[in-house]
C-alpha atoms as a PDB file:
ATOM      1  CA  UNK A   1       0.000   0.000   0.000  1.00  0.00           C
ATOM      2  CA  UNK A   2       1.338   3.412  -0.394  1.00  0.00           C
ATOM      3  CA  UNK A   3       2.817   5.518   2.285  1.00  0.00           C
ATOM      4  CA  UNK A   4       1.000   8.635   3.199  1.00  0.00           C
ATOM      5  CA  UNK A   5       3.315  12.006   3.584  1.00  0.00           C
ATOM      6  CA  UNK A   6       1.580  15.096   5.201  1.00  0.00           C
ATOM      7  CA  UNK A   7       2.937  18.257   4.530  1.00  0.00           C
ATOM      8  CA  UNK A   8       2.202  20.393   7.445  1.00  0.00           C
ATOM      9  CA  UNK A   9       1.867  23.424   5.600  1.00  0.00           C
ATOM     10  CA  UNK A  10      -0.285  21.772   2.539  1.00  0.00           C
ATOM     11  CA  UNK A  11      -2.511  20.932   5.694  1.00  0.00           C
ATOM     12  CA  UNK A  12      -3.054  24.177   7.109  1.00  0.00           C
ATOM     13  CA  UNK A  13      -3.434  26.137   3.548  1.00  0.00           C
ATOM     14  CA  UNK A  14      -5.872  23.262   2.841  1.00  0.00           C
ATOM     15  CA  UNK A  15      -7.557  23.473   6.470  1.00  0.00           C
ATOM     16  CA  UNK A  16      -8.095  27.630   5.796  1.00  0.00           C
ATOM     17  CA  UNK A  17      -9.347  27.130   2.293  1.00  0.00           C
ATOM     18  CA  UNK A  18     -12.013  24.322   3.595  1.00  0.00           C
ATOM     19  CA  UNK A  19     -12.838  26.120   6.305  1.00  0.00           C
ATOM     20  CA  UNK A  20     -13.147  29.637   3.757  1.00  0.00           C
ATOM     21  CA  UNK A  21     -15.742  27.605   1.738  1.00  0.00           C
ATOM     22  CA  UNK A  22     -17.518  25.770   4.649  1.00  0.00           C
ATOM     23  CA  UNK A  23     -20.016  28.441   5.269  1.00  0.00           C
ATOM     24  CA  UNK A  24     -22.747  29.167   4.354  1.00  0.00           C
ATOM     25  CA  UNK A  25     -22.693  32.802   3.573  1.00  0.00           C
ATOM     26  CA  UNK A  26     -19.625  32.463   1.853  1.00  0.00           C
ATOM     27  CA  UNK A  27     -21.172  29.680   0.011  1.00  0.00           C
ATOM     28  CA  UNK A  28     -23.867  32.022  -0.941  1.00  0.00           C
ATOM     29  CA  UNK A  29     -21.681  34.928  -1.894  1.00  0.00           C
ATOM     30  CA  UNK A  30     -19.204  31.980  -3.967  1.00  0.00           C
ATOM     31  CA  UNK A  31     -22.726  31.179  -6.175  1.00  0.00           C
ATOM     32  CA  UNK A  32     -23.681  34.759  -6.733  1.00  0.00           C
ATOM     33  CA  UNK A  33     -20.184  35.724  -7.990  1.00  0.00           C
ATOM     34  CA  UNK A  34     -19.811  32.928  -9.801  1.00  0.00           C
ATOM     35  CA  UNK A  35     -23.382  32.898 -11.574  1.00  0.00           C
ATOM     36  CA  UNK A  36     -22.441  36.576 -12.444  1.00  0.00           C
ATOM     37  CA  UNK A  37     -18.661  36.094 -12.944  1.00  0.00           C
ATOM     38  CA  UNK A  38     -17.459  39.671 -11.640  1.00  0.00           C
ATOM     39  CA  UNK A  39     -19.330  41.651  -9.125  1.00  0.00           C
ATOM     40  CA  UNK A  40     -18.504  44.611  -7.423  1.00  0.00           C
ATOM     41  CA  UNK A  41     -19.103  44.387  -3.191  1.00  0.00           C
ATOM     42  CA  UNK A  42     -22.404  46.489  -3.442  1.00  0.00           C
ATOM     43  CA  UNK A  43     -24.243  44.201  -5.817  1.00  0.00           C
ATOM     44  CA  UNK A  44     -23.219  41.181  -3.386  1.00  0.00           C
ATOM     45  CA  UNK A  45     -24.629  42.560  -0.541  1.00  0.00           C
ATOM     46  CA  UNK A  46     -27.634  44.481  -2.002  1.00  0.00           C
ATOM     47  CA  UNK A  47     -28.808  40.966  -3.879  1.00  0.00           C
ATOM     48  CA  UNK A  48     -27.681  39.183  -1.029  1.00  0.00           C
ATOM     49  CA  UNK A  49     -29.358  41.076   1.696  1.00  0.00           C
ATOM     50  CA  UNK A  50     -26.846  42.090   3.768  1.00  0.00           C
ATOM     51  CA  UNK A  51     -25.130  43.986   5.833  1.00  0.00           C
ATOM     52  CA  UNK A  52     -21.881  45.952   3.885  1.00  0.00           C
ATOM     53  CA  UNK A  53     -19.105  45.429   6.478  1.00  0.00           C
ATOM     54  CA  UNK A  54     -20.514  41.638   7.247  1.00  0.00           C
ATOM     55  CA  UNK A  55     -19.781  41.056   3.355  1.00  0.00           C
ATOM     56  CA  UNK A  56     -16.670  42.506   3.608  1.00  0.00           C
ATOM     57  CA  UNK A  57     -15.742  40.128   6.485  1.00  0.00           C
ATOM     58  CA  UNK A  58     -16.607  37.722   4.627  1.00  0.00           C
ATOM     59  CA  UNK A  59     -14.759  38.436   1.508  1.00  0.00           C
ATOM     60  CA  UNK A  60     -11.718  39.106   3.083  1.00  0.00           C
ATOM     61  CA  UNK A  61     -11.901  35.274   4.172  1.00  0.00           C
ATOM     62  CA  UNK A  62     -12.297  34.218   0.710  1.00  0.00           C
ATOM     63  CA  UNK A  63      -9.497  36.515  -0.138  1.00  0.00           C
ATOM     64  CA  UNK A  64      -6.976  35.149   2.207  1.00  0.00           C
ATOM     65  CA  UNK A  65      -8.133  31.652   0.997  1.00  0.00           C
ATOM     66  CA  UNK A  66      -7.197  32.621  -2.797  1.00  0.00           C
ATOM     67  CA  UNK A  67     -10.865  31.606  -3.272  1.00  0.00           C
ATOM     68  CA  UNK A  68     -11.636  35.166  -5.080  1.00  0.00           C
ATOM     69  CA  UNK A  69      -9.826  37.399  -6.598  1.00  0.00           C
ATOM     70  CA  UNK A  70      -9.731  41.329  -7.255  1.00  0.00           C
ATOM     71  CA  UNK A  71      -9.632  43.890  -9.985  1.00  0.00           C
ATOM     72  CA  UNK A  72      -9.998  47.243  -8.590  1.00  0.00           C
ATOM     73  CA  UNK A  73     -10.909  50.342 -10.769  1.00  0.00           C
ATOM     74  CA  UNK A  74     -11.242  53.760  -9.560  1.00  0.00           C
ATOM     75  CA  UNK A  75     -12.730  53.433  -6.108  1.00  0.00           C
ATOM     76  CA  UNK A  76     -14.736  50.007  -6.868  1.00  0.00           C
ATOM     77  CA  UNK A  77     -13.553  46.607  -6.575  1.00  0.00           C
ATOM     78  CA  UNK A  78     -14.797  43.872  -8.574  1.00  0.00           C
ATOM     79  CA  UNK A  79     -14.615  39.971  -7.508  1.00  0.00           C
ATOM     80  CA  UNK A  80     -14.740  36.800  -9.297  1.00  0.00           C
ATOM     81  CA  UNK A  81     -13.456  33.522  -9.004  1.00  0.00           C
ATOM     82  CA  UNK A  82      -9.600  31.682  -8.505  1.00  0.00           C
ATOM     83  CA  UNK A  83     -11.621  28.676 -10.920  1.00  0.00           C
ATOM     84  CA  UNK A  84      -7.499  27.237 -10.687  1.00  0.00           C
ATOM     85  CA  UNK A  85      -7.668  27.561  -7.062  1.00  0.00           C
ATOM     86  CA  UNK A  86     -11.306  25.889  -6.527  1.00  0.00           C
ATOM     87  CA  UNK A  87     -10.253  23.013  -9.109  1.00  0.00           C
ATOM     88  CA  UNK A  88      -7.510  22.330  -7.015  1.00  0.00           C
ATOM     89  CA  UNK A  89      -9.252  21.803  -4.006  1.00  0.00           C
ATOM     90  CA  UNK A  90     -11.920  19.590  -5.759  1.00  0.00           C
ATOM     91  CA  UNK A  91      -8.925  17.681  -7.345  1.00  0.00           C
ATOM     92  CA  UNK A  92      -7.219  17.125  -3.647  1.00  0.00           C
ATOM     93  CA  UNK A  93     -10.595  16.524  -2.174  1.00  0.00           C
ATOM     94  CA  UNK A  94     -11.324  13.976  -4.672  1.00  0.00           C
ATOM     95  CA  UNK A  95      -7.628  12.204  -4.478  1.00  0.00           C
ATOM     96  CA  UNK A  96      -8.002  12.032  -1.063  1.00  0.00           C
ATOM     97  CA  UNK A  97     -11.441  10.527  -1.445  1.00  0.00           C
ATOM     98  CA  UNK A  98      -9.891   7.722  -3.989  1.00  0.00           C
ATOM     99  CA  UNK A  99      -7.334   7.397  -1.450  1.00  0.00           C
ATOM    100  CA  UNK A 100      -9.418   6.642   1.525  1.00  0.00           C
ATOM    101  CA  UNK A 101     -11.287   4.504  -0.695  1.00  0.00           C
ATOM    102  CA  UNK A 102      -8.356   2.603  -1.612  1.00  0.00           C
ATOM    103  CA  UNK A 103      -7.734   1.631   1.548  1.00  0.00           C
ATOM    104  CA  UNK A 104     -10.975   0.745   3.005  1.00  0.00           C
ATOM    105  CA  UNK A 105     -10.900  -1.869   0.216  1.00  0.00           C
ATOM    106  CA  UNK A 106      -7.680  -2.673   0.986  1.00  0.00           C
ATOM    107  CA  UNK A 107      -8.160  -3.325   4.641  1.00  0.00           C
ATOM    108  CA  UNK A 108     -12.135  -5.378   3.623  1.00  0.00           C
ATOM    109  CA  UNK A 109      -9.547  -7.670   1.220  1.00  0.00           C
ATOM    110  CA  UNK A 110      -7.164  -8.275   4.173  1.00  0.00           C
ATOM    111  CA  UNK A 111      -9.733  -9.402   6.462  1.00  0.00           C
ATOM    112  CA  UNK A 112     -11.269 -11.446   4.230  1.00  0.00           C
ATOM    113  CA  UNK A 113      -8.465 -13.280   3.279  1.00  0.00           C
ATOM    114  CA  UNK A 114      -7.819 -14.131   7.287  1.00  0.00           C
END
């Protein structure tokens, strides 16, 4: 079977960008920009509802995460997706799941042999 490595600093980018996409306001905010593929702050929270410096929280997490990214002109910023950066973490997330998969089938064909 094949050794497992962590990286300790692959884990914690990959713990900050799960965690940046685990909720459910930022999931919201994620599906707006990405159904209208660059949006300025205002139109997020205006169609969204909320409150301007609870958006910018928000975005700022998403930021740090490389989840969005920013093109400002003038005074206005405009956000739209990292699509490299979100098909990365679907590509991890889905090696890992082969992985763990892997082994579970593994470990069922080891038993049953005993």
């Amino acid at each position: 079977m094949k050794e497992v490595n962590f990286n300790q600093n692959q884990l914690d980018e990959g713990y900050e960008v799960l965690r940046s996409i685990s909720h459910d306001l930022r999931l919201r905010i994620i599906s707006l920009i990405n159904d209208l593929e660059v949006v300025n702050v205002n139109e997020i929270y205006k169609t969204l509802n909320l409150e301007q410096s609870i958006t910018s929280q928000h975005l700022k997490v998403l930021r740090d995460s490389n989840i969005v990214v920013t093109k400002r002109d003038g005074k206005r910023i405009f956000y739209s997706l990292n699509h490299d950066k979100i098909s990365q973490v679907n590509s991890a997330i889905k090696s890992f799941d082969e992985l763990t998969k892997a082994r579970k089938i593994a470990k069922s064909n080891s038993s049953d042999k005993q």
